[in-house]
PDB file of N, CA and C in Angstrom:
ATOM      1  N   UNK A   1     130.669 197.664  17.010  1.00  0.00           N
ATOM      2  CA  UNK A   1     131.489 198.534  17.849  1.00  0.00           C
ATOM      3  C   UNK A   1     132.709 197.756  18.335  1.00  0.00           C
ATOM      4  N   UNK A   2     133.669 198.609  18.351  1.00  0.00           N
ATOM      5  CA  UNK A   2     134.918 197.970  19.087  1.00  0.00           C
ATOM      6  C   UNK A   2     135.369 197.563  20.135  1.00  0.00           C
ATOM      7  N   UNK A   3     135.809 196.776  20.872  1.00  0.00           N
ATOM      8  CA  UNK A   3     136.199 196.460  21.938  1.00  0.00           C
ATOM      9  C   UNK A   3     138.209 196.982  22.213  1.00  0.00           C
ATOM     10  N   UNK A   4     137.834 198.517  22.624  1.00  0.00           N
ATOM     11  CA  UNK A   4     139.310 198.844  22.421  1.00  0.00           C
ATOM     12  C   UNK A   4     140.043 198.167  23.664  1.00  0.00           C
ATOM     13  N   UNK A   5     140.146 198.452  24.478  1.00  0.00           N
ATOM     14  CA  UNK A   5     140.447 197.506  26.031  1.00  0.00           C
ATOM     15  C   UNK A   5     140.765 196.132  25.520  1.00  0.00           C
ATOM     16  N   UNK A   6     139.949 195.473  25.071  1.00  0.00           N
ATOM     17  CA  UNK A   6     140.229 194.261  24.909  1.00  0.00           C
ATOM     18  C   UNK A   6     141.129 193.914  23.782  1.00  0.00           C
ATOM     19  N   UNK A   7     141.250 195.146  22.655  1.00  0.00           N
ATOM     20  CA  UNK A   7     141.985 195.337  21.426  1.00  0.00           C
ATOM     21  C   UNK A   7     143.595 195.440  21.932  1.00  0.00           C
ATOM     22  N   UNK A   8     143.656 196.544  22.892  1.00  0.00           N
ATOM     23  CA  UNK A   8     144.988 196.680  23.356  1.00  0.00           C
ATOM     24  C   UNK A   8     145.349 195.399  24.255  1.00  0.00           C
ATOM     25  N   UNK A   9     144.489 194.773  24.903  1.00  0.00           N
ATOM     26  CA  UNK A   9     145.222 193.627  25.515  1.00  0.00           C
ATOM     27  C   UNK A   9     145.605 192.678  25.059  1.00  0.00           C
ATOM     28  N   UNK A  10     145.074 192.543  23.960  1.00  0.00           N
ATOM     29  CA  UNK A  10     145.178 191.160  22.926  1.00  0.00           C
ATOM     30  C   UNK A  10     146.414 191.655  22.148  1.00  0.00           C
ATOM     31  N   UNK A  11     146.535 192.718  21.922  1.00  0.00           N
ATOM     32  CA  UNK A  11     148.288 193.104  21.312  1.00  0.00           C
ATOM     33  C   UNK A  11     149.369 193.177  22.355  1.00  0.00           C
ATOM     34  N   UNK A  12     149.030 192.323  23.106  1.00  0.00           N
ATOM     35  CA  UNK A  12     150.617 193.252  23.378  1.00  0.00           C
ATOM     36  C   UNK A  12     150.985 191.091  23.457  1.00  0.00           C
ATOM     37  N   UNK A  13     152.304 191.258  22.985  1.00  0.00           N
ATOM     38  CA  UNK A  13     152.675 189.674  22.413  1.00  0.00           C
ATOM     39  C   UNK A  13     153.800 188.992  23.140  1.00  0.00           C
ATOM     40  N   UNK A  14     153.282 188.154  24.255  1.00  0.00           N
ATOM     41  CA  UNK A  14     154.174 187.408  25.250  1.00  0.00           C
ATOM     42  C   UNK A  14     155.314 187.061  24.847  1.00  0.00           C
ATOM     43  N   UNK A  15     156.634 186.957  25.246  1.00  0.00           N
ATOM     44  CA  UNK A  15     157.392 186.452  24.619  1.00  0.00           C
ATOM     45  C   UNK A  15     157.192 184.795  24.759  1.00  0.00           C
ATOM     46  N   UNK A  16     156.530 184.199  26.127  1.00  0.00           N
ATOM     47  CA  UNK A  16     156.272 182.648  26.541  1.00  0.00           C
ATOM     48  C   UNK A  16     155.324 183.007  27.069  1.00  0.00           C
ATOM     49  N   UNK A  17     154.560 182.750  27.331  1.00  0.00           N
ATOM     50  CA  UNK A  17     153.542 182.691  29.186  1.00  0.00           C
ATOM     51  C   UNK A  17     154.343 182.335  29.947  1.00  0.00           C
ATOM     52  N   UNK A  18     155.240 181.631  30.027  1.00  0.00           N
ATOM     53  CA  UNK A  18     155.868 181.556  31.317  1.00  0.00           C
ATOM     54  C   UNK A  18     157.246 181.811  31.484  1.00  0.00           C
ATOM     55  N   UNK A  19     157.618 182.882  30.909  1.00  0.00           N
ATOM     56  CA  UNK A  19     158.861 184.028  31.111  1.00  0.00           C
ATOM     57  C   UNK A  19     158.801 184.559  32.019  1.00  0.00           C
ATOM     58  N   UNK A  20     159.621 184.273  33.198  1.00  0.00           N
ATOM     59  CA  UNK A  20     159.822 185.233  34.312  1.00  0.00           C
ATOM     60  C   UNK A  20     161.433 185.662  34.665  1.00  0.00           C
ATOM     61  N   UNK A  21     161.266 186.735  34.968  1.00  0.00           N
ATOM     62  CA  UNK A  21     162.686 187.092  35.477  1.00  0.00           C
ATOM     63  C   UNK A  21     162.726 187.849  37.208  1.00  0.00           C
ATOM     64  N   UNK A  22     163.860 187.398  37.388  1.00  0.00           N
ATOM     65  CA  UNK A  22     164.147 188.050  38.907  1.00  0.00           C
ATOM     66  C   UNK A  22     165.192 189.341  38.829  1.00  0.00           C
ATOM     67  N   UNK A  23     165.029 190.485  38.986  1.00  0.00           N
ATOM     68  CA  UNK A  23     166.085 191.363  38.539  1.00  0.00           C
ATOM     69  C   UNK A  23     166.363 191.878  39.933  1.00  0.00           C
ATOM     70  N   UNK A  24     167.561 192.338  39.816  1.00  0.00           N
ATOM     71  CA  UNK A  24     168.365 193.315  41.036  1.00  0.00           C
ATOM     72  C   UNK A  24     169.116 194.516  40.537  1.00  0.00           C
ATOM     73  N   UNK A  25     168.320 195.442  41.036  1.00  0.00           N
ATOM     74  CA  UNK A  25     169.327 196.558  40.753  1.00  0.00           C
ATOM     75  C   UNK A  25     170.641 196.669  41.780  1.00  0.00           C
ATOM     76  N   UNK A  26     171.637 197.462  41.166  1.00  0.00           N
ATOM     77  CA  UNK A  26     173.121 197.341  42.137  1.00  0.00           C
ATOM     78  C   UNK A  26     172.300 198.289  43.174  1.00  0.00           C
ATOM     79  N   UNK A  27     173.026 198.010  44.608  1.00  0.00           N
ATOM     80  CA  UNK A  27     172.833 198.557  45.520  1.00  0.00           C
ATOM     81  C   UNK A  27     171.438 198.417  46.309  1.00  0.00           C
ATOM     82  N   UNK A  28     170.703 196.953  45.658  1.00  0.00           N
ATOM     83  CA  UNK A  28     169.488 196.410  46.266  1.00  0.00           C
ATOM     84  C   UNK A  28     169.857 195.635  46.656  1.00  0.00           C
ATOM     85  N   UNK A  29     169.273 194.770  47.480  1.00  0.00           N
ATOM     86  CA  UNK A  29     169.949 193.050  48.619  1.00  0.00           C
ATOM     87  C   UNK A  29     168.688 192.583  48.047  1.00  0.00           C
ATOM     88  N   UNK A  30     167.245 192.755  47.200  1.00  0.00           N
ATOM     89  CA  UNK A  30     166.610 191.827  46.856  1.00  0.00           C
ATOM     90  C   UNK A  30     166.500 191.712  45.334  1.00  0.00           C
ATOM     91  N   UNK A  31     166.428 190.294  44.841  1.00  0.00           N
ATOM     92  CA  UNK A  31     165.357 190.174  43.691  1.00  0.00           C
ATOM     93  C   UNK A  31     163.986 190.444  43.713  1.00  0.00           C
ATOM     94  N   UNK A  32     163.488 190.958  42.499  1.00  0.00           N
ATOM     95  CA  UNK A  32     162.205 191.592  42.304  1.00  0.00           C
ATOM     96  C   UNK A  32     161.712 190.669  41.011  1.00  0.00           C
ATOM     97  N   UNK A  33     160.530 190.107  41.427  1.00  0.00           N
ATOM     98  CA  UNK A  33     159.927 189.186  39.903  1.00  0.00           C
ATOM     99  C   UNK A  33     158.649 189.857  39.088  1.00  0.00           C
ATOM    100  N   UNK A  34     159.442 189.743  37.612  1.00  0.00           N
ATOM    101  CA  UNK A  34     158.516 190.244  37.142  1.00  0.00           C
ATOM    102  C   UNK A  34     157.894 189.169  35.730  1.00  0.00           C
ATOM    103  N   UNK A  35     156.997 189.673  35.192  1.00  0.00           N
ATOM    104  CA  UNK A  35     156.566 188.676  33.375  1.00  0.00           C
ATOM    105  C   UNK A  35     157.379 189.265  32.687  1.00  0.00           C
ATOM    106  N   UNK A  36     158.474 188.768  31.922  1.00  0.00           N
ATOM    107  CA  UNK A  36     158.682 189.469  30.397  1.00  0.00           C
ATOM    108  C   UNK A  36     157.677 189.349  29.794  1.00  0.00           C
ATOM    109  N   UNK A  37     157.761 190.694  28.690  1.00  0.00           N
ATOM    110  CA  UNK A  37     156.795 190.434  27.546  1.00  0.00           C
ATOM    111  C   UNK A  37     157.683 191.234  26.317  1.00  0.00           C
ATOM    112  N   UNK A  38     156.839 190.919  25.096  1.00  0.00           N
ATOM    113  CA  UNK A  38     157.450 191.741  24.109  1.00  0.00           C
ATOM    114  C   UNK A  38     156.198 192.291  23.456  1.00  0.00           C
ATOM    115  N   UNK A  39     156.267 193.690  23.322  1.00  0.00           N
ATOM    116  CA  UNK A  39     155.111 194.679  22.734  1.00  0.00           C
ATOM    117  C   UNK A  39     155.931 194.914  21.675  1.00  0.00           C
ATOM    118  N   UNK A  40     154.343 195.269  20.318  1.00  0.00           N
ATOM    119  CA  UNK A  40     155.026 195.442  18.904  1.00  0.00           C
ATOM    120  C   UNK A  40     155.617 196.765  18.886  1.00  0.00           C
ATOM    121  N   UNK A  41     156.607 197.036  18.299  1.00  0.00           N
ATOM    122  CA  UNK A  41     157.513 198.175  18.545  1.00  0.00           C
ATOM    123  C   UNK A  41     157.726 198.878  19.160  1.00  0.00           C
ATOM    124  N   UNK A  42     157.633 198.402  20.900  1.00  0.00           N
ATOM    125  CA  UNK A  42     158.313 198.293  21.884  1.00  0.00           C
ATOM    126  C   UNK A  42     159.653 197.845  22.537  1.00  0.00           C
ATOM    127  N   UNK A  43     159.890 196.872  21.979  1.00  0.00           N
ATOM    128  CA  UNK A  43     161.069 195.291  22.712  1.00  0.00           C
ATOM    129  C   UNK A  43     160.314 194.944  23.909  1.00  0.00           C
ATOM    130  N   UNK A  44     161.458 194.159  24.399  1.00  0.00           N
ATOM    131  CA  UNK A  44     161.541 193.141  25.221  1.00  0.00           C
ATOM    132  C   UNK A  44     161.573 194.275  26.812  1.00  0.00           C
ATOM    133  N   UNK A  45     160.527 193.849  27.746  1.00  0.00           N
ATOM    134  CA  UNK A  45     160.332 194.395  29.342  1.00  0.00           C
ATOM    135  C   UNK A  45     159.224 194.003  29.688  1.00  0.00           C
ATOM    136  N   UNK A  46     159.102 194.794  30.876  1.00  0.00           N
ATOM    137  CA  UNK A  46     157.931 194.762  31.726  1.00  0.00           C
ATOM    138  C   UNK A  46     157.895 195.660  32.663  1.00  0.00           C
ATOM    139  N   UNK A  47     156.067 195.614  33.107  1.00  0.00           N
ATOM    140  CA  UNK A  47     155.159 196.599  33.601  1.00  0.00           C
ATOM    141  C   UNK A  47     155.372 196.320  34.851  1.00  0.00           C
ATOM    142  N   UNK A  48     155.744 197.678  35.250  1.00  0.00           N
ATOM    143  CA  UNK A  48     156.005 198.225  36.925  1.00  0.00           C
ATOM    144  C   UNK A  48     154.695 199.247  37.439  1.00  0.00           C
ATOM    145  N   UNK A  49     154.242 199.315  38.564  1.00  0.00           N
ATOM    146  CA  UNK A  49     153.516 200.211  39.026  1.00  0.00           C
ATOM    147  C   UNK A  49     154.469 201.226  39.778  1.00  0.00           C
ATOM    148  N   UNK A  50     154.288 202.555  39.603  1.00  0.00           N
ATOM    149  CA  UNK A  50     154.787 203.619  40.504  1.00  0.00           C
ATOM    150  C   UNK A  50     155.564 203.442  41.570  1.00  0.00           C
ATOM    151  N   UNK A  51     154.293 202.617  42.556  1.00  0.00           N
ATOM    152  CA  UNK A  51     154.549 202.695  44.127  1.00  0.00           C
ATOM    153  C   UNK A  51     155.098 201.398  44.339  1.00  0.00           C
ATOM    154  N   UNK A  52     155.675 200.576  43.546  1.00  0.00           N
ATOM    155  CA  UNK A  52     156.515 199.621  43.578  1.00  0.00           C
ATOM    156  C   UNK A  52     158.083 199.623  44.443  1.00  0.00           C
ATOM    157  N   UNK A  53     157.906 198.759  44.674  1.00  0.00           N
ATOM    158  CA  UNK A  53     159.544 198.724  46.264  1.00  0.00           C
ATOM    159  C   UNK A  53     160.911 199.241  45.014  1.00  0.00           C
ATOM    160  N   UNK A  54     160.799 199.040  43.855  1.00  0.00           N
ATOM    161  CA  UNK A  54     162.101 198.954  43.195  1.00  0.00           C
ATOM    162  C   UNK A  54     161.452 200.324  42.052  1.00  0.00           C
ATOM    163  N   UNK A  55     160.825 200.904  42.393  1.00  0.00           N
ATOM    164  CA  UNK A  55     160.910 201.849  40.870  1.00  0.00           C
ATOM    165  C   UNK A  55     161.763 202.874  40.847  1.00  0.00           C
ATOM    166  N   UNK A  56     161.684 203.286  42.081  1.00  0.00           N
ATOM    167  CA  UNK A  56     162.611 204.253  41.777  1.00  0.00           C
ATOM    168  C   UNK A  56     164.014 203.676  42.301  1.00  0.00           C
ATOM    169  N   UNK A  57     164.943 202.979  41.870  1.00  0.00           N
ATOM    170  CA  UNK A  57     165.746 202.271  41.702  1.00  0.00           C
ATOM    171  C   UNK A  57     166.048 202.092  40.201  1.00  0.00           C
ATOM    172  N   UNK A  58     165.331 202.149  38.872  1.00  0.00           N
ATOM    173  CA  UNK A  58     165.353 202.262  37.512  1.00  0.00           C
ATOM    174  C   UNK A  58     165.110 203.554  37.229  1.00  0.00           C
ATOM    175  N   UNK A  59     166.125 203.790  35.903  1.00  0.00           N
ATOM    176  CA  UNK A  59     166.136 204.521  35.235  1.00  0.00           C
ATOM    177  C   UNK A  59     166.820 204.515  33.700  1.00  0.00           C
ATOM    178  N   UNK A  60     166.389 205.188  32.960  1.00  0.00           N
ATOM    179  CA  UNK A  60     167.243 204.756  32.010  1.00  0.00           C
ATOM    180  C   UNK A  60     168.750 205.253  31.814  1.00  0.00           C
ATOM    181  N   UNK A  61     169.367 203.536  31.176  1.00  0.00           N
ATOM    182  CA  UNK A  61     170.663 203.649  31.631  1.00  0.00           C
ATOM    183  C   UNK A  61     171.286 202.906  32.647  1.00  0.00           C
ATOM    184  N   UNK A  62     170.675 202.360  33.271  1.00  0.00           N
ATOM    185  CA  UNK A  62     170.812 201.499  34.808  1.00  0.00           C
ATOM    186  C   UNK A  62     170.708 199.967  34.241  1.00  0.00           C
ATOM    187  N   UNK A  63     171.774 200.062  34.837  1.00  0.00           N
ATOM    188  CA  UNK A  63     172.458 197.866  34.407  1.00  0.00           C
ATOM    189  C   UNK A  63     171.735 197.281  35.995  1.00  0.00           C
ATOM    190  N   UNK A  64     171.204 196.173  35.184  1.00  0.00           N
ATOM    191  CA  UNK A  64     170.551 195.466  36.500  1.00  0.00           C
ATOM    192  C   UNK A  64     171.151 193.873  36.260  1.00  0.00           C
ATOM    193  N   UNK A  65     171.191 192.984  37.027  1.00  0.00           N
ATOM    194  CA  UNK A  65     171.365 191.350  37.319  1.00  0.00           C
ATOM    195  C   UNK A  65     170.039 191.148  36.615  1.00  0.00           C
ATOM    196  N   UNK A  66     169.838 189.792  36.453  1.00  0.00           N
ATOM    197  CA  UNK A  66     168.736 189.528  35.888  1.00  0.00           C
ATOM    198  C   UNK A  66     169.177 187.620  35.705  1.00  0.00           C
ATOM    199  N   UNK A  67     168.240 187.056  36.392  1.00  0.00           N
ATOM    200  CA  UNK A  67     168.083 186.097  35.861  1.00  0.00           C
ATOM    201  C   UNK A  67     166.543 185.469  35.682  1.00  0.00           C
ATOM    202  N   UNK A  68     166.519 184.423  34.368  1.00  0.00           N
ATOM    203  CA  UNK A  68     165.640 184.299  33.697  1.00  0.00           C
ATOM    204  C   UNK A  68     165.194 182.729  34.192  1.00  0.00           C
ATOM    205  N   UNK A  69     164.002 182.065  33.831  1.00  0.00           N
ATOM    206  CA  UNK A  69     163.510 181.243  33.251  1.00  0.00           C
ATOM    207  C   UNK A  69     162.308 181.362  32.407  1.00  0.00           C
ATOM    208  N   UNK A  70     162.057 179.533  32.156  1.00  0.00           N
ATOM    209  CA  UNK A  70     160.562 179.588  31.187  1.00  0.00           C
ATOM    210  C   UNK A  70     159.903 178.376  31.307  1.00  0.00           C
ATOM    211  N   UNK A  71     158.867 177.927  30.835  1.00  0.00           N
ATOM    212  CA  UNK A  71     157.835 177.199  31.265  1.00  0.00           C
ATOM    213  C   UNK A  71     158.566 175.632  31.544  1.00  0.00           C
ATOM    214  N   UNK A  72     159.370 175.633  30.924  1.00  0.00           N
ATOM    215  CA  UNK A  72     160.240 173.841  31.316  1.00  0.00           C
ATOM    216  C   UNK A  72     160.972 173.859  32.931  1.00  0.00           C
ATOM    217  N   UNK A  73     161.616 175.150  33.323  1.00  0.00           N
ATOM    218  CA  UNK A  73     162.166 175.260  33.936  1.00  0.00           C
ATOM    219  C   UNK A  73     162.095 175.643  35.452  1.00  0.00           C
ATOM    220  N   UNK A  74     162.420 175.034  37.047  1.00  0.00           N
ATOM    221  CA  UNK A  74     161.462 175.294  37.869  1.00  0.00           C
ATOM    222  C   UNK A  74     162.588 176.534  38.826  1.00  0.00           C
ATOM    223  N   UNK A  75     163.547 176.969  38.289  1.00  0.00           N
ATOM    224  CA  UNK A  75     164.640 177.569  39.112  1.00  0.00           C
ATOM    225  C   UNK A  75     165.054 178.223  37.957  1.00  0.00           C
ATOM    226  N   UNK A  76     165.673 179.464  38.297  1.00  0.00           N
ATOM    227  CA  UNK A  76     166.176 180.314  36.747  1.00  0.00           C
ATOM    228  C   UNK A  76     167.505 179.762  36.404  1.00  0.00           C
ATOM    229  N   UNK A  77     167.537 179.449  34.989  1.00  0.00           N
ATOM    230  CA  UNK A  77     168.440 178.903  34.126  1.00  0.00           C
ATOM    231  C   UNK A  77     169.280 179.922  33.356  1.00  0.00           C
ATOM    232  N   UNK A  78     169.555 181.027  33.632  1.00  0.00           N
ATOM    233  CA  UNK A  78     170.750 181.913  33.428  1.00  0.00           C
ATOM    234  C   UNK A  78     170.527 183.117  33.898  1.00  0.00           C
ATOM    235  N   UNK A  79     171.936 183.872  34.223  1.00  0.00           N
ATOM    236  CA  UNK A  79     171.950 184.728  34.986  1.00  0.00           C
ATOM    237  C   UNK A  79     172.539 186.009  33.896  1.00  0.00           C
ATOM    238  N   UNK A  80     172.310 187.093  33.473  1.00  0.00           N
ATOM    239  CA  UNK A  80     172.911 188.094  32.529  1.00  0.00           C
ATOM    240  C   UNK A  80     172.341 189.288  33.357  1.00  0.00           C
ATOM    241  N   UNK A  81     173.194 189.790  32.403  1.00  0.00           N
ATOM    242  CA  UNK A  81     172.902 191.850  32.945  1.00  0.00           C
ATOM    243  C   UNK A  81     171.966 192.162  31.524  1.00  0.00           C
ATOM    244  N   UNK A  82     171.461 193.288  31.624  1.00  0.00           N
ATOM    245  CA  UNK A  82     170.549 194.392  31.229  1.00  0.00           C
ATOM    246  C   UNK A  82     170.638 195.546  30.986  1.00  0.00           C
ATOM    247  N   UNK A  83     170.275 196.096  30.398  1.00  0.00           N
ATOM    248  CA  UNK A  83     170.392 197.623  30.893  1.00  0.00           C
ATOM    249  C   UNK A  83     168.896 198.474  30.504  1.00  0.00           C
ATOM    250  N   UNK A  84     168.561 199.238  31.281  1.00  0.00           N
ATOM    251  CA  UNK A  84     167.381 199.733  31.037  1.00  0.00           C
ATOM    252  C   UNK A  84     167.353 200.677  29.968  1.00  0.00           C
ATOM    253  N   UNK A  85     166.642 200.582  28.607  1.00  0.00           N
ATOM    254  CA  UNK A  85     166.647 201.791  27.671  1.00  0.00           C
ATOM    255  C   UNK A  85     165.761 202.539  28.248  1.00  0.00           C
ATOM    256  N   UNK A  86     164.436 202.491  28.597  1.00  0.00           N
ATOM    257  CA  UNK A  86     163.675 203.574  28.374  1.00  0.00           C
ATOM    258  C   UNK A  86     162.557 203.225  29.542  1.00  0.00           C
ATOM    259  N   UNK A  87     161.685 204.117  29.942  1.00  0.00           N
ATOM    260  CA  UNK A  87     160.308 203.749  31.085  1.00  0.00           C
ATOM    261  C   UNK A  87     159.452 204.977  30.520  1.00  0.00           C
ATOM    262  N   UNK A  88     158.281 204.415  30.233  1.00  0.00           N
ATOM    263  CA  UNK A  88     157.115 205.145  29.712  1.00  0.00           C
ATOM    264  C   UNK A  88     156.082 205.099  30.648  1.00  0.00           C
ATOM    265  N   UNK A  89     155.249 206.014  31.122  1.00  0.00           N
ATOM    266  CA  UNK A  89     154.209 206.233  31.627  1.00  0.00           C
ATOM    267  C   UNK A  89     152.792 205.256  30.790  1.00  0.00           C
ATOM    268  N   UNK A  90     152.450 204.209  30.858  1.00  0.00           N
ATOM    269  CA  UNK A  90     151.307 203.958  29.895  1.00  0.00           C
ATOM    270  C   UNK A  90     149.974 204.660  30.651  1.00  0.00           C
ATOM    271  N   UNK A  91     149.241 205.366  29.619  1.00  0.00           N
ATOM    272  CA  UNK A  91     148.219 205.867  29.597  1.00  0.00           C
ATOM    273  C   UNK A  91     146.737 205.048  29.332  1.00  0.00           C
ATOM    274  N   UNK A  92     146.972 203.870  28.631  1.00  0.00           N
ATOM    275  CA  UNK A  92     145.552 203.603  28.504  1.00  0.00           C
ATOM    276  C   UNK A  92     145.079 202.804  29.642  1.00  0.00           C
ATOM    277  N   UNK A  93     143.572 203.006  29.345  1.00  0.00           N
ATOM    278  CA  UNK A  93     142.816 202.162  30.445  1.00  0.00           C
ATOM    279  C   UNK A  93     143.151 200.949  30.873  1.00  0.00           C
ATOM    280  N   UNK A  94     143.710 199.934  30.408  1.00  0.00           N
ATOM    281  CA  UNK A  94     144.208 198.954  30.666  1.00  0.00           C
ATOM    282  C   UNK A  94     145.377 199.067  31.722  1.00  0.00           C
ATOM    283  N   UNK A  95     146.349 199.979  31.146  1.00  0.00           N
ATOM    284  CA  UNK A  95     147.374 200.178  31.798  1.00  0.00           C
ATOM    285  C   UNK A  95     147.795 201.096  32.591  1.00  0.00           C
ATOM    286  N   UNK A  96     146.644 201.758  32.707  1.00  0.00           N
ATOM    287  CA  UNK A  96     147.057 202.935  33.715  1.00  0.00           C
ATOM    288  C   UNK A  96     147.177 203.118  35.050  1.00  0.00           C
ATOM    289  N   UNK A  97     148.680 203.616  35.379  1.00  0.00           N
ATOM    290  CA  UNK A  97     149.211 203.481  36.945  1.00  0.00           C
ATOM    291  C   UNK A  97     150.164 202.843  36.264  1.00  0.00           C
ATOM    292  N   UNK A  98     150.419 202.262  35.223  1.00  0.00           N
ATOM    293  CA  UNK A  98     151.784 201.551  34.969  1.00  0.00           C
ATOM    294  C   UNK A  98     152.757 202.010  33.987  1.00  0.00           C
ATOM    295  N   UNK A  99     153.960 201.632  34.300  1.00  0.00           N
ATOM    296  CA  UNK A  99     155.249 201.815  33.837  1.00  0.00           C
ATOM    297  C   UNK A  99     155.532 200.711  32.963  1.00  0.00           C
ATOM    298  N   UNK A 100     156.245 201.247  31.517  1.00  0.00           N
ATOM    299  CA  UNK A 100     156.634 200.229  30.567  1.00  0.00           C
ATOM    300  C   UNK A 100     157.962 200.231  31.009  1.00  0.00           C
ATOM    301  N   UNK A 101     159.280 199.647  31.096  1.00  0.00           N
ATOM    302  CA  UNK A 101     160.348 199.423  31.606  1.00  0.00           C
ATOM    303  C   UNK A 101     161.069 198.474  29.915  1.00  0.00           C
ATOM    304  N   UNK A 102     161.622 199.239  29.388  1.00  0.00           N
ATOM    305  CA  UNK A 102     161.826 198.488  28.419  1.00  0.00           C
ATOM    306  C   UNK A 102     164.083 198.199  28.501  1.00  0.00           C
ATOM    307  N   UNK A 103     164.049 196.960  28.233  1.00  0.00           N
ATOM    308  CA  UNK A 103     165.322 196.470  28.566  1.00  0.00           C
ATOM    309  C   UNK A 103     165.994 195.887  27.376  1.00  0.00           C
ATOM    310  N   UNK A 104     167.445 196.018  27.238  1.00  0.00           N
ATOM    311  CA  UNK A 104     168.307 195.405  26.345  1.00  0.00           C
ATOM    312  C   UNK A 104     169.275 194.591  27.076  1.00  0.00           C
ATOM    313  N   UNK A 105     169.598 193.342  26.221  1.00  0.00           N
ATOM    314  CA  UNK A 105     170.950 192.485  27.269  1.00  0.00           C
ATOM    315  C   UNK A 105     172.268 193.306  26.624  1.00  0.00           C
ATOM    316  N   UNK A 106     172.792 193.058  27.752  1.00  0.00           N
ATOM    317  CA  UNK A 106     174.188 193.590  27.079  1.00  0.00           C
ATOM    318  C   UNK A 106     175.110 192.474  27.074  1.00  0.00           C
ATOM    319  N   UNK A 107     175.700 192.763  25.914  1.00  0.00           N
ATOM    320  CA  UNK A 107     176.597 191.351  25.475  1.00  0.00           C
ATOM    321  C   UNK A 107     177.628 191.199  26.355  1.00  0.00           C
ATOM    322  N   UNK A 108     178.193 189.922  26.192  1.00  0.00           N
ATOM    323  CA  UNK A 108     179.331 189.648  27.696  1.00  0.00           C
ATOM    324  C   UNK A 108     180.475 188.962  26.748  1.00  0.00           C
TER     325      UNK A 108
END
């Protein structure tokens, strides 16, 4: 028998373990930290809950600040914009109550 729960958690494919980003939407005074990750034919984001201080603050279409680091690094090592493509409701057991938030950089 399968272990689906554990099937879907084991797919979804970190971009580092220790990818974090601090994002700001315009018209917020805070950074908000979250994990990047990258899911297979998904891209590049991360999982928000509903009742989160910043969700409804995203939408798709919405350019956010964003700065990054990764496991070498103890302070974020660059600062770029974003823009939000898309936010999905995830449904499975694993993920449910959460928001996929999926993001593109926009070139500078």
């Amino acid at each position: 028998m399968k272990n689906t729960l554990k099937q879907n958690y084991y797919s979804l494919e970190k971009t580092d373990d220790f990818t974090r980003a601090e994002l700001k939407p315009n018209g917020y005074d805070l950074y908000y930290l979250v994990k990047l990750r990258k899911l297979k034919g998904k891209g590049v984001g991360f999982f928000i809950k509903q009742d989160s201080v910043i969700f409804n603050k995203l939408e798709a279409g919405k350019v956010l600040e964003m700065k990054y680091w990764t496991r070498r690094a103890t302070k974020p090592v660059k600062s770029i914009k974003v823009k939000v493509k898309n936010i999905k409701k995830q449904n499975r057991e694993l993920l449910n109550g959460h928001y996929w938030v999926c993001i593109s950089v926009l070139r500078v």
